[in-house]
N, C-alpha and C. Protein backbone atom coordinates (compact mmCIF):
# COMPACT_ATOMS: atom_id res chain seq x y z
N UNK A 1 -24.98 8.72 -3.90
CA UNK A 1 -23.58 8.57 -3.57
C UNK A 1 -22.73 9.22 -4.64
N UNK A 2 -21.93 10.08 -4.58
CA UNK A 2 -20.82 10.40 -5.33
C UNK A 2 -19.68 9.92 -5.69
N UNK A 3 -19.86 9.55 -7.23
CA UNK A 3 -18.88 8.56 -8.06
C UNK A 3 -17.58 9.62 -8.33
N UNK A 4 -17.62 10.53 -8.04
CA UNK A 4 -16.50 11.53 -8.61
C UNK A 4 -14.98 10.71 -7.92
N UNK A 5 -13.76 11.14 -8.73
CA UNK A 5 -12.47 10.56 -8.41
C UNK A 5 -12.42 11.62 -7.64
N UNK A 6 -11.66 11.08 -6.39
CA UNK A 6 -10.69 12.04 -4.84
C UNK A 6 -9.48 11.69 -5.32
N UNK A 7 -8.56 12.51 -5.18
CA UNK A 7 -7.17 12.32 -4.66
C UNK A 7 -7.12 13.28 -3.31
N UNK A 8 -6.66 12.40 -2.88
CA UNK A 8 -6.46 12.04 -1.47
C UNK A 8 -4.98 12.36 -0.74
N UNK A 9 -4.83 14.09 -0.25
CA UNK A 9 -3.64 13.84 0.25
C UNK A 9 -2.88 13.13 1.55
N UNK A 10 -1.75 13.09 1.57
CA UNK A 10 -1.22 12.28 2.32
C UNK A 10 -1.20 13.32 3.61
N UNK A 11 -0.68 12.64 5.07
CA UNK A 11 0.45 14.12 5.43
C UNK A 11 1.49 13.81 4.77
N UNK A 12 2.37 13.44 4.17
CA UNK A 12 3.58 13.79 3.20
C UNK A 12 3.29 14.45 1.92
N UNK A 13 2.04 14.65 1.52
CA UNK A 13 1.62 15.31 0.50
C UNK A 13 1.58 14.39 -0.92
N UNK A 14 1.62 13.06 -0.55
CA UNK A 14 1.14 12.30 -1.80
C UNK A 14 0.07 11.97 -1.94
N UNK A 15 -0.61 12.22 -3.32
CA UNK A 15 -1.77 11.51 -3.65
C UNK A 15 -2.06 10.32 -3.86
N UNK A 16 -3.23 9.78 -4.03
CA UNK A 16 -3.92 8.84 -4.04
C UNK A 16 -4.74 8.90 -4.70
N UNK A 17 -5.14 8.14 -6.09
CA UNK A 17 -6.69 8.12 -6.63
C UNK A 17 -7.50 6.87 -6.13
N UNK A 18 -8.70 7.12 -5.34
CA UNK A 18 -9.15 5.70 -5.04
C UNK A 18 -10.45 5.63 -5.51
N UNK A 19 -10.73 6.43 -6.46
CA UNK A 19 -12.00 6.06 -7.40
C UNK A 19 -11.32 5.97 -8.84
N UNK A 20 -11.18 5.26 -10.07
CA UNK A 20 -10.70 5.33 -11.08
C UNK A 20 -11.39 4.48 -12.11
N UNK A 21 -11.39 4.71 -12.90
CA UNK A 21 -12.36 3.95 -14.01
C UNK A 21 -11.50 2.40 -14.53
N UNK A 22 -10.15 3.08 -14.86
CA UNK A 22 -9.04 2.02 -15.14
C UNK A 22 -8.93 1.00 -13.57
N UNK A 23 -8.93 1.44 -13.03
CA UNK A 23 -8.36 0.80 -11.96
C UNK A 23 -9.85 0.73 -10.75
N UNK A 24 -9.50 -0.68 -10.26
CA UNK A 24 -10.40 -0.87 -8.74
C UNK A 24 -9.43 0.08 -7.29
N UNK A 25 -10.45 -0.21 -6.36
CA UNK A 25 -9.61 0.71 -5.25
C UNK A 25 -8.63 0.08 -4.45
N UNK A 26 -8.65 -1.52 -4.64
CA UNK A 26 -7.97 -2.17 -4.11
C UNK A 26 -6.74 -2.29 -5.02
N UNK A 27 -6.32 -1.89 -6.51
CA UNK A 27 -5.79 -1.83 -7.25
C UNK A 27 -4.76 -0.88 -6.86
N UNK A 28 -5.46 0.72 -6.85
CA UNK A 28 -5.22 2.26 -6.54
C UNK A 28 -4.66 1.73 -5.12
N UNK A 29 -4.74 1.11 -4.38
CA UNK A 29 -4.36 0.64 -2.76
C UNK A 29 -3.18 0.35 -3.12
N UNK A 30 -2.88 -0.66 -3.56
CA UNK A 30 -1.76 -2.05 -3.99
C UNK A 30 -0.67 -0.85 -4.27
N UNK A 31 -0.73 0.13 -5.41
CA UNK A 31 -0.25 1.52 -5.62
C UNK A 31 0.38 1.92 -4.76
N UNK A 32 -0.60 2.54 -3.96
CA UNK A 32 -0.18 3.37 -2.64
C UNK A 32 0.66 2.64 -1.60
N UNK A 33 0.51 1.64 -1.38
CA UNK A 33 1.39 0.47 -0.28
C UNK A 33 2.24 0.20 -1.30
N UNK A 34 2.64 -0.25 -2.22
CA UNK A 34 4.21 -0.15 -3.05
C UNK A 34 4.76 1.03 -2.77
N UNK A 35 4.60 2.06 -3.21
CA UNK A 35 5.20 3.21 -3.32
C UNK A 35 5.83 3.66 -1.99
N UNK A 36 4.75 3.57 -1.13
CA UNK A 36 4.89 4.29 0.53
C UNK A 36 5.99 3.29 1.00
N UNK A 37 5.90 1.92 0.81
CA UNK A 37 7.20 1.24 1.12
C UNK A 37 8.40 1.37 0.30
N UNK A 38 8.45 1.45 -0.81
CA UNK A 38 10.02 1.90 -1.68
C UNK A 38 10.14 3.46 -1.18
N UNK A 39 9.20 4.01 -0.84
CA UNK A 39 9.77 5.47 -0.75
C UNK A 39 10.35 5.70 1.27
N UNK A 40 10.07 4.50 1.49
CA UNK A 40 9.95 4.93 3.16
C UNK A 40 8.99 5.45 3.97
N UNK A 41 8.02 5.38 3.13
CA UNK A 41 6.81 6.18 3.94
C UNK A 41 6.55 5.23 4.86
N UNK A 42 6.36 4.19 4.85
CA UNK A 42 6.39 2.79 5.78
C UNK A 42 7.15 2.17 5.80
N UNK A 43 8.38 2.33 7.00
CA UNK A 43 9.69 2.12 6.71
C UNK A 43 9.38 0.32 7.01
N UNK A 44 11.02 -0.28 6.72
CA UNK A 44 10.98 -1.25 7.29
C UNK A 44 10.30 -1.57 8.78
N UNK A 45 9.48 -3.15 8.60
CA UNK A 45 9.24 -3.10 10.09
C UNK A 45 8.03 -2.37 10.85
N UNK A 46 7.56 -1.65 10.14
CA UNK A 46 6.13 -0.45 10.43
C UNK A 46 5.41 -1.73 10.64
N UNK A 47 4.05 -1.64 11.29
CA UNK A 47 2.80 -2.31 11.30
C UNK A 47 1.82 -1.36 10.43
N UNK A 48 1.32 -2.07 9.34
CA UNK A 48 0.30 -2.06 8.55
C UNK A 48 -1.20 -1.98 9.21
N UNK A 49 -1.95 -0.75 9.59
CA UNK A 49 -2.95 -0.54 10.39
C UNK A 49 -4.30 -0.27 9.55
N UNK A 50 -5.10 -1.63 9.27
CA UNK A 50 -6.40 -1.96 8.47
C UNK A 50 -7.41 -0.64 8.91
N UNK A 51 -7.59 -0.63 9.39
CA UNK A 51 -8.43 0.07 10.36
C UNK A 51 -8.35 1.71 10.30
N UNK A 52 -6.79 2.04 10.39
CA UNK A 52 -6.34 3.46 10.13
C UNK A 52 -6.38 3.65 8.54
N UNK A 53 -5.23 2.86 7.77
CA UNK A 53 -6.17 2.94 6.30
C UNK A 53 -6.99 2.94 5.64
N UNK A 54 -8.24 1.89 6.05
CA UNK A 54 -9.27 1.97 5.69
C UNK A 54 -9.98 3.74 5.69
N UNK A 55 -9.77 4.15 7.07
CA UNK A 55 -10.27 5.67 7.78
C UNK A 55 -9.96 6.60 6.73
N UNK A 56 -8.40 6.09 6.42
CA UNK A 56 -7.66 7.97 5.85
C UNK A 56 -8.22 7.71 4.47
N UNK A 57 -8.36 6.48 3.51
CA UNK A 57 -8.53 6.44 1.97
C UNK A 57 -10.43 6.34 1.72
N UNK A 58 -11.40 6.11 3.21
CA UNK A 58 -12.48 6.05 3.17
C UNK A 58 -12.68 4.42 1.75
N UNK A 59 -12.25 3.92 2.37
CA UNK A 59 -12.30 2.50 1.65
C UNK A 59 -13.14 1.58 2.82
N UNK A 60 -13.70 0.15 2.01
CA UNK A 60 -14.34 -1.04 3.36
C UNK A 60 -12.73 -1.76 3.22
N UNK A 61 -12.82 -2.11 4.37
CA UNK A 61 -11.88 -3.46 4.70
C UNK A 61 -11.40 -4.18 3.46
N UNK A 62 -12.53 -4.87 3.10
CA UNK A 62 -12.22 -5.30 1.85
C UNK A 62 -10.98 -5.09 1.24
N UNK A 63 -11.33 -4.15 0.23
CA UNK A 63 -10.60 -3.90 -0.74
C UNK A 63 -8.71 -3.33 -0.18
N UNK A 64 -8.93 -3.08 0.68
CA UNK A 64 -7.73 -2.88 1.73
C UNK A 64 -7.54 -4.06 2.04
N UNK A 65 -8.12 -5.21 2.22
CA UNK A 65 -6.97 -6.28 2.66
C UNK A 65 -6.78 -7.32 1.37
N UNK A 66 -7.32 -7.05 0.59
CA UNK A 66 -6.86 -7.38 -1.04
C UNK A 66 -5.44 -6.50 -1.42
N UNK A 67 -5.39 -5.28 -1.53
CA UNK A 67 -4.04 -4.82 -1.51
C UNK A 67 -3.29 -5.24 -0.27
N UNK A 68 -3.60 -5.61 0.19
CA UNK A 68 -2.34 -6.01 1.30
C UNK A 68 -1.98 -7.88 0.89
N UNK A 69 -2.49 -8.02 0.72
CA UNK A 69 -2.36 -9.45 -0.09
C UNK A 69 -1.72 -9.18 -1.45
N UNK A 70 -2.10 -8.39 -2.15
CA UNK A 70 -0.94 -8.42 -3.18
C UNK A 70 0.17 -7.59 -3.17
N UNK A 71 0.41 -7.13 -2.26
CA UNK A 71 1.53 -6.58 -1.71
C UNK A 71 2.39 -7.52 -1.04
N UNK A 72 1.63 -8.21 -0.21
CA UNK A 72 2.30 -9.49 0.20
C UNK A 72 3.30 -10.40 -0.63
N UNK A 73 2.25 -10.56 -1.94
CA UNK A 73 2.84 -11.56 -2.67
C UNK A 73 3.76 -11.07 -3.57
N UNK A 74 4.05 -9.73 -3.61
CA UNK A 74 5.06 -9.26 -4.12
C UNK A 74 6.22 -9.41 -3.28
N UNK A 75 6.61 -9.43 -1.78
CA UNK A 75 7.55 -10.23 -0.58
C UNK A 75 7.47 -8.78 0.02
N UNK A 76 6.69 -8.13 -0.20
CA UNK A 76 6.94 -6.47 0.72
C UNK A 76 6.55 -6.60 1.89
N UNK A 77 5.60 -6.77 2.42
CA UNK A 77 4.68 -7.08 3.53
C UNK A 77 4.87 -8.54 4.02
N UNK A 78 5.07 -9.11 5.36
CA UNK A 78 4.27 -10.02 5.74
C UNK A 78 3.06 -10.09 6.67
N UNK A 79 2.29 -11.26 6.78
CA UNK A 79 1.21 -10.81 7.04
C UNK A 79 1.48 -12.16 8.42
N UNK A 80 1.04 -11.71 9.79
CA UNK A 80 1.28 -13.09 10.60
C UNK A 80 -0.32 -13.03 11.37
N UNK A 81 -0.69 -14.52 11.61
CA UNK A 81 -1.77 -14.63 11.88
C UNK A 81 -1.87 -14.22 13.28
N UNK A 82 -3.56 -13.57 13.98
CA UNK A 82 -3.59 -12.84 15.43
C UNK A 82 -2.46 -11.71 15.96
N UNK A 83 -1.83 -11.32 14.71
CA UNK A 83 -0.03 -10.19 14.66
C UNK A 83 -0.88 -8.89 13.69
N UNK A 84 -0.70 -9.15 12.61
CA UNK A 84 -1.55 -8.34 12.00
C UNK A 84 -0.51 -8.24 10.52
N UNK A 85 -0.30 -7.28 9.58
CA UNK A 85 0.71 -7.57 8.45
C UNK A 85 1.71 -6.27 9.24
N UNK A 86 2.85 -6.42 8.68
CA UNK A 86 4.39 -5.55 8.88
C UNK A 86 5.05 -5.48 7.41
N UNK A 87 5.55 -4.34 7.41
CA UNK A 87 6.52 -3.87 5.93
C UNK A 87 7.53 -5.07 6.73
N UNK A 88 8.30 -5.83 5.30
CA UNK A 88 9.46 -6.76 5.93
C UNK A 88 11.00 -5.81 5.95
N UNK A 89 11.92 -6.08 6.19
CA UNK A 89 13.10 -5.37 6.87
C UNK A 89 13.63 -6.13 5.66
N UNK A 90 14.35 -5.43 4.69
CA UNK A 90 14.79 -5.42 3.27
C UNK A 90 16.20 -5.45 3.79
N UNK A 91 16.88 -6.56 2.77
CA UNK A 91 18.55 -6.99 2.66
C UNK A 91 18.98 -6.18 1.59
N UNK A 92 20.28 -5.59 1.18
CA UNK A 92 20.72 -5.14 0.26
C UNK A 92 20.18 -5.51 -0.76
N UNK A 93 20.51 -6.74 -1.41
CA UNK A 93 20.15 -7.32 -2.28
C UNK A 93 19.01 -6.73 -3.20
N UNK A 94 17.64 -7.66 -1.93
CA UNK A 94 16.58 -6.97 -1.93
C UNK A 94 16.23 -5.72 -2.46
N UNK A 95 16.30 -4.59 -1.91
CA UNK A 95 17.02 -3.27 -2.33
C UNK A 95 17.13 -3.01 -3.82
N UNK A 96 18.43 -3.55 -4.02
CA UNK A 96 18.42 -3.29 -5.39
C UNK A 96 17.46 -4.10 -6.53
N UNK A 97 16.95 -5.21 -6.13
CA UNK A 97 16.14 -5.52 -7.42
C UNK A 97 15.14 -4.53 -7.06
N UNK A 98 14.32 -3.82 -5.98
CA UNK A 98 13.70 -3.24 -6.17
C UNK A 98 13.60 -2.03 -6.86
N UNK A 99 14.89 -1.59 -6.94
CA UNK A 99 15.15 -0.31 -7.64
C UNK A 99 15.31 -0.76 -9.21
N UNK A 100 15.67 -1.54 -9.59
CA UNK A 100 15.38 -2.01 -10.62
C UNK A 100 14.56 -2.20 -11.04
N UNK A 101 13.88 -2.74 -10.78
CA UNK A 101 12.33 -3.10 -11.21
C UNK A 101 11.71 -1.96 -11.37
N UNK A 102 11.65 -0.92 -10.41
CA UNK A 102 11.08 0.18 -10.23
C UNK A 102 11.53 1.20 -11.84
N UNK A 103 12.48 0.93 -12.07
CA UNK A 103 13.37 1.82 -13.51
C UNK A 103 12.72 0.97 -14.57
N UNK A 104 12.53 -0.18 -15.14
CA UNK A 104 11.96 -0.20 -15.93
C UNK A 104 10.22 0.02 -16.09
């Protein structure tokens, strides 16, 4: 099996490292689902598709629904049971601590 690091482009042309020495892949995940939601890549409201992610980052389930859990618990995502998880639909507010947070 080949341990070598992929980055992984997007179609928007962002990378992804999901092999990393520092980091697990569910880590490198957690990453990629922050970002793709502050940037809009998964706008408000999107459905979160286990199955299609798993495919495009060549990850197991697993470690994909560990980043989606701590994505969760950051308030980005909710996750509803027999629904599946959704980016949540962000208030102003919201908004700005995220951009904040994001600057320091």
């Amino acid at each position: 099996m080949n341990t070598a690091i992929k980055d992984l482009t997007l179609s928007t042309n962002t990378k992804i490292r999901v092999s990393d020495k520092e980091n697990t892949k569910s880590e490198n995940l957690t990453e990629y689902l922050v970002e793709a939601i502050v940037n809009g890549e998964l706008p408000p409201g999107s459905k979160i598709s286990e199955p299609e992610l798993a495919k495009r980052f060549e990850v197991s389930r697993g470690p994909l629904r560990e980043a989606i859990m701590r994505v969760e618990g950051l308030g980005l995502i909710e996750r509803i049971p027999h629904v599946g998880a959704r980016v949540i639909t962000f208030s102003a507010d919201k908004l700005l601590e995220l951009y904040a947070v994001r600057e320091l």
